[in-house]
Protein backbone atom coordinates (compact mmCIF):
# COMPACT_ATOMS: atom_id res chain seq x y z
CA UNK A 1 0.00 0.00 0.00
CA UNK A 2 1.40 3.61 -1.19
CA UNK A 3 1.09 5.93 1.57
CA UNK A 4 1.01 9.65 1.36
CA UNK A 5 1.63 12.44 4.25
CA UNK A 6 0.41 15.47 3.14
CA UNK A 7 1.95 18.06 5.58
CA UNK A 8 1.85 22.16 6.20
CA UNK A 9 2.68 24.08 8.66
CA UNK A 10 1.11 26.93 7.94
CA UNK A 11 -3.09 26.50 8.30
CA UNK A 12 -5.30 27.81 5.54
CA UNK A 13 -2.77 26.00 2.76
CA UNK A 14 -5.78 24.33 1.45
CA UNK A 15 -3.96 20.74 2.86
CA UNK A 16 -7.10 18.70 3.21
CA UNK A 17 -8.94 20.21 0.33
CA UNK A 18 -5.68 18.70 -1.57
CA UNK A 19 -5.96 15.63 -0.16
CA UNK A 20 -9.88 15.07 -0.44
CA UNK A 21 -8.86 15.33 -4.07
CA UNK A 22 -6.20 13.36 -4.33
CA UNK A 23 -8.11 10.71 -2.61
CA UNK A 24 -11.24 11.05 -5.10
CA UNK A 25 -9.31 10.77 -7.87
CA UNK A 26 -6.99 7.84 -6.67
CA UNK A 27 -10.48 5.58 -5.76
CA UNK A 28 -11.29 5.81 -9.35
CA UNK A 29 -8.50 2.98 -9.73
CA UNK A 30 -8.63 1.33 -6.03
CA UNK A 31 -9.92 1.02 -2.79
CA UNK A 32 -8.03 4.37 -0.53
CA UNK A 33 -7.99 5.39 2.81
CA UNK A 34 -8.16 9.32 4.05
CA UNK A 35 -6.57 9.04 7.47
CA UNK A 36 -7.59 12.37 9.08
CA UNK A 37 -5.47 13.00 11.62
CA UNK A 38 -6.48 16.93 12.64
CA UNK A 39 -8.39 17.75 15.44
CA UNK A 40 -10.55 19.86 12.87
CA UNK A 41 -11.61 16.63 11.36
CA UNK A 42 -12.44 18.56 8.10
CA UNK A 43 -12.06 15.39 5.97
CA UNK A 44 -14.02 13.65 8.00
CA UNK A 45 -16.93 16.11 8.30
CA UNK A 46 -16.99 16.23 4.42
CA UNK A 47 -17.56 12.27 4.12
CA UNK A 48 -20.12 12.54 6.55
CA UNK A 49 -22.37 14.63 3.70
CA UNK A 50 -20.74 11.89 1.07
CA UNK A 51 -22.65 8.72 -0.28
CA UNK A 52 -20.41 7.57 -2.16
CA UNK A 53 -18.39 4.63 -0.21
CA UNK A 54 -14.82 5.56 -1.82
CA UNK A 55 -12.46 7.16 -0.68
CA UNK A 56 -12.86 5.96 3.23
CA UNK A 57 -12.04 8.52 5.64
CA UNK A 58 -11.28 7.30 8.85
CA UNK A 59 -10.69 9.81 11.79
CA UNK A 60 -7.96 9.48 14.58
CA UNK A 61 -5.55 10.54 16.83
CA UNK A 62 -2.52 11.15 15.64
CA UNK A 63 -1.11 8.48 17.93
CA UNK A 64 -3.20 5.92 16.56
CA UNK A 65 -2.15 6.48 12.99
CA UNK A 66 0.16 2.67 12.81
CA UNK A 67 -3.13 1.12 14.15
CA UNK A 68 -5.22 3.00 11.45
CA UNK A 69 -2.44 2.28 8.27
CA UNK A 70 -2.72 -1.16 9.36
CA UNK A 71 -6.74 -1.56 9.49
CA UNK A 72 -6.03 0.10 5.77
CA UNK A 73 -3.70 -2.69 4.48
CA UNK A 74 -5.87 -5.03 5.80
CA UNK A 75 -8.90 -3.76 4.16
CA UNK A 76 -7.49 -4.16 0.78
CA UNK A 77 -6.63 -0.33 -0.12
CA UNK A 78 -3.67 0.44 -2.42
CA UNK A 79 -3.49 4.00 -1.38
CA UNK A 80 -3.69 5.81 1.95
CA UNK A 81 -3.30 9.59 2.20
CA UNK A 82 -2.56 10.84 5.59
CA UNK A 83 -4.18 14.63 6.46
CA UNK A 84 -2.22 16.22 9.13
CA UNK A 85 -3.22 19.17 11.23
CA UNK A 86 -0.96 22.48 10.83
CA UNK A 87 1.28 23.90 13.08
CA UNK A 88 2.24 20.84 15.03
CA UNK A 89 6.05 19.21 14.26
CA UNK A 90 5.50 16.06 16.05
CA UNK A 91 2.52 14.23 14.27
CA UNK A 92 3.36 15.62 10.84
CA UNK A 93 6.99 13.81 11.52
CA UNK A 94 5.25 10.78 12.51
CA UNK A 95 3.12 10.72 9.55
CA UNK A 96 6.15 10.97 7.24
CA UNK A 97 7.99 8.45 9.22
CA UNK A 98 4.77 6.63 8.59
CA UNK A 99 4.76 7.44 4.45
CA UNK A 100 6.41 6.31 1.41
CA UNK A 101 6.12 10.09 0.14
CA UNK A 102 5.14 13.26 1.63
CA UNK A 103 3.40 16.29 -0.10
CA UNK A 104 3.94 19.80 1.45
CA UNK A 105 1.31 22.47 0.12
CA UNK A 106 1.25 26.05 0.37
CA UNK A 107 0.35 29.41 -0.87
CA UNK A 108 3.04 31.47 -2.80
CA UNK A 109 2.53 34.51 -0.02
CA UNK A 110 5.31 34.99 2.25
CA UNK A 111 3.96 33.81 5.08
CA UNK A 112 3.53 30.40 3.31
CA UNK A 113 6.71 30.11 1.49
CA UNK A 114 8.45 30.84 4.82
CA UNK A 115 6.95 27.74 6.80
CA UNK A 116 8.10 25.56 3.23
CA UNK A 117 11.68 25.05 5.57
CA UNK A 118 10.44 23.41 8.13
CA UNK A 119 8.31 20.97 6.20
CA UNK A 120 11.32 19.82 4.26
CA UNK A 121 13.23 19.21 7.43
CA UNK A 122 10.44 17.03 8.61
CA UNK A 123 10.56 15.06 5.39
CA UNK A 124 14.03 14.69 5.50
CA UNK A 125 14.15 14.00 9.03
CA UNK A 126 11.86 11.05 8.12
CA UNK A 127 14.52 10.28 5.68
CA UNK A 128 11.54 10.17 2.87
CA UNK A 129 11.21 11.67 -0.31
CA UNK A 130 9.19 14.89 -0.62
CA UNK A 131 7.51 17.42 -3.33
CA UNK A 132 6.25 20.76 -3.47
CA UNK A 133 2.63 21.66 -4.50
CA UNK A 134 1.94 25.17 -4.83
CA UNK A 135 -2.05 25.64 -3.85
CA UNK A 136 -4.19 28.50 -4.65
CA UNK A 137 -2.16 30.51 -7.15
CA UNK A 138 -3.99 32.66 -10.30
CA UNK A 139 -3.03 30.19 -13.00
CA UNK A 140 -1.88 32.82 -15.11
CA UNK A 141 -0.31 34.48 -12.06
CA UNK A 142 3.78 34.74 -13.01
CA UNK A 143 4.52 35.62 -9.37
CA UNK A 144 3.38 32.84 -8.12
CA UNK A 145 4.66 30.39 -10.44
CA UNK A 146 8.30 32.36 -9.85
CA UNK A 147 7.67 31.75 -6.38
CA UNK A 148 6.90 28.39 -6.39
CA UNK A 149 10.56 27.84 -8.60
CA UNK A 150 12.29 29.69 -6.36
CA UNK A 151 10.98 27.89 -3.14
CA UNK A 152 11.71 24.45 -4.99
CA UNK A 153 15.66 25.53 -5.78
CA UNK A 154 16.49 27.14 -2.42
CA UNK A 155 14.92 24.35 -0.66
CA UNK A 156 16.17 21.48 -2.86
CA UNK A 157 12.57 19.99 -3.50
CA UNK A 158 10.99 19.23 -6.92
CA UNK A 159 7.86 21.12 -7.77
CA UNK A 160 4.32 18.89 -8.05
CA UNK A 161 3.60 18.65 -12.23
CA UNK A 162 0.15 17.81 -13.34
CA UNK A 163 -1.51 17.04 -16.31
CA UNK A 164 -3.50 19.26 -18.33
CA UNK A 165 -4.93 17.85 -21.91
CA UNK A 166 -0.83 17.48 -23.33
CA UNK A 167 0.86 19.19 -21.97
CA UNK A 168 2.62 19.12 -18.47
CA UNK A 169 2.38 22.45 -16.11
CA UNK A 170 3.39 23.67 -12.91
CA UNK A 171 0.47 22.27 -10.32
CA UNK A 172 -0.61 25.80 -9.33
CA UNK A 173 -4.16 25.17 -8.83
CA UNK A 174 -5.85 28.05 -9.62
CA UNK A 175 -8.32 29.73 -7.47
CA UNK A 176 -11.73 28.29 -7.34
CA UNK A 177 -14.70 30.17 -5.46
CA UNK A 178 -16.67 26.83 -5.42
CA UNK A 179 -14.41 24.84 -3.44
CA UNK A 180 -15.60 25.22 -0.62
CA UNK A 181 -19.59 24.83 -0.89
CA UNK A 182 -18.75 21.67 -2.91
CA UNK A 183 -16.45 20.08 -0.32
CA UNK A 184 -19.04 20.80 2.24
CA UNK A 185 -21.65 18.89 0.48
CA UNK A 186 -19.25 15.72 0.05
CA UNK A 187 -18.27 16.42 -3.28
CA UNK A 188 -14.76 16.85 -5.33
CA UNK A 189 -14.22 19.48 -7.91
CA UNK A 190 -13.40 16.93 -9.97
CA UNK A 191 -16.74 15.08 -9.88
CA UNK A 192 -18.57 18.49 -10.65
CA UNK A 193 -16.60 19.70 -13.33
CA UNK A 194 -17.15 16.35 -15.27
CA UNK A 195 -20.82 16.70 -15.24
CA UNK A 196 -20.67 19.93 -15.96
CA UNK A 197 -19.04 18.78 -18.99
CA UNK A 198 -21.25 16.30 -19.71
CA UNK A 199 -24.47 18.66 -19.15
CA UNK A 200 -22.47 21.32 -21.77
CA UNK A 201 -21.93 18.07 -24.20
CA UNK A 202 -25.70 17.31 -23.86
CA UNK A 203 -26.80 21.14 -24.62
CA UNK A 204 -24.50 21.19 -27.71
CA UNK A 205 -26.12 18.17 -28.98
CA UNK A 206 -29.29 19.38 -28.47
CA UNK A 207 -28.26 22.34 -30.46
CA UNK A 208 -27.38 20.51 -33.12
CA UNK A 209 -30.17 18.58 -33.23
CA UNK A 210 -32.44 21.63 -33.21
CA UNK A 211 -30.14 23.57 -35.86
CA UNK A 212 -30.88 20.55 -38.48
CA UNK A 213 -34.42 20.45 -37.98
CA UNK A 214 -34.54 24.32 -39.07
């Protein structure tokens, strides 16, 4: 089983909004497990409004994160992503001592890119490998996506790619206003956008249909 720690130090990175994602998109191939490991229990508050059985999200201390990795292996899931609470060294270096890979996430303002250090150190404290995602920047924002270079070279960590269509960009996820109304009703970004796209392939058709009848 592949686990993830997806770590910040800095609250308000959009962590567990990455990680409800990640885990969405990963149970499209697999059973996953969401450990949620903040107090805030955010993850787990947005499964409660979820019918959907996939991705699991199990809440817990962060003390009993072997027991909960364990229950996951034995459950059959091939990937468990591990939502950590900001601001607090000790679990997040327990959860990357706990991971095959750890994710750090922030914002490209200041106060972000500062708290980028000490997330590295944890990772490499761990002794595991480690990537940068930069969260919430204008996609089309050059600042940011300088920032988000310039954070991966002076702190030696490789910056997140995605995919989009082709072609392979930075992961700057640009701002969304309807993140957060959709992740309280149990739903992914994701999952929306690809009806959305459906609904606009319907309506074209429909178009079509009615342009050949004139």
């Amino acid at each position: 089983m592949l686990t993830v720690a997806i770590i910040a130090r800095k609250g308000g990175a959009g962590k567990t909004t990455l990680a409800l994602h990640l885990a969405v998109e990963a149970a499209k191939t697999g059973p996953v497990v969401l450990i949620d490991t903040d107090p805030q229990a955010s993850a787990a508050q947005w499964a409660d409004g979820r019918q959907a059985p996939q991705p699991a999200v199990v809440a817990c201390p962060a003390a009993r994160l072997e027991q909960s990795l364990q229950a996951a292996r034995r459950s059959g899931a091939h990937i468990a992503f591990i939502d950590t609470a900001p601001a607090v060294e000790t679990p997040a270096l327990a959860a990357a001592r706990a991971a095959d890979f750890c994710l750090i996430v922030s914002r490209p303002g200041i106060l972000d890119l500062q708290s980028i250090g000490i997330n590295v150190q944890i990772a490499k404290l761990a002794g595991k490998p480690v990537a940068l995602v930069m969260n919430a920047a204008h996609a089309r924002d050059g600042q940011a996506i300088a920032a988000g270079e310039n954070a991966g070279t002076s702190y030696s960590v490789e910056v997140c790619p995605i995919m989009t269509g082709s072609l392979i960009v930075p992961a700057w996820q640009p701002r969304r206003c309807d993140f957060r109304p959709r992740r309280q009703a149990g739903r992914a970004e994701h999952a929306i956008s690809s009806k959305r796209r459906q609904q606009r392939g319907a309506n074209t058709a429909a178009i079509g249909k009615t342009s050949d009848q004139l």
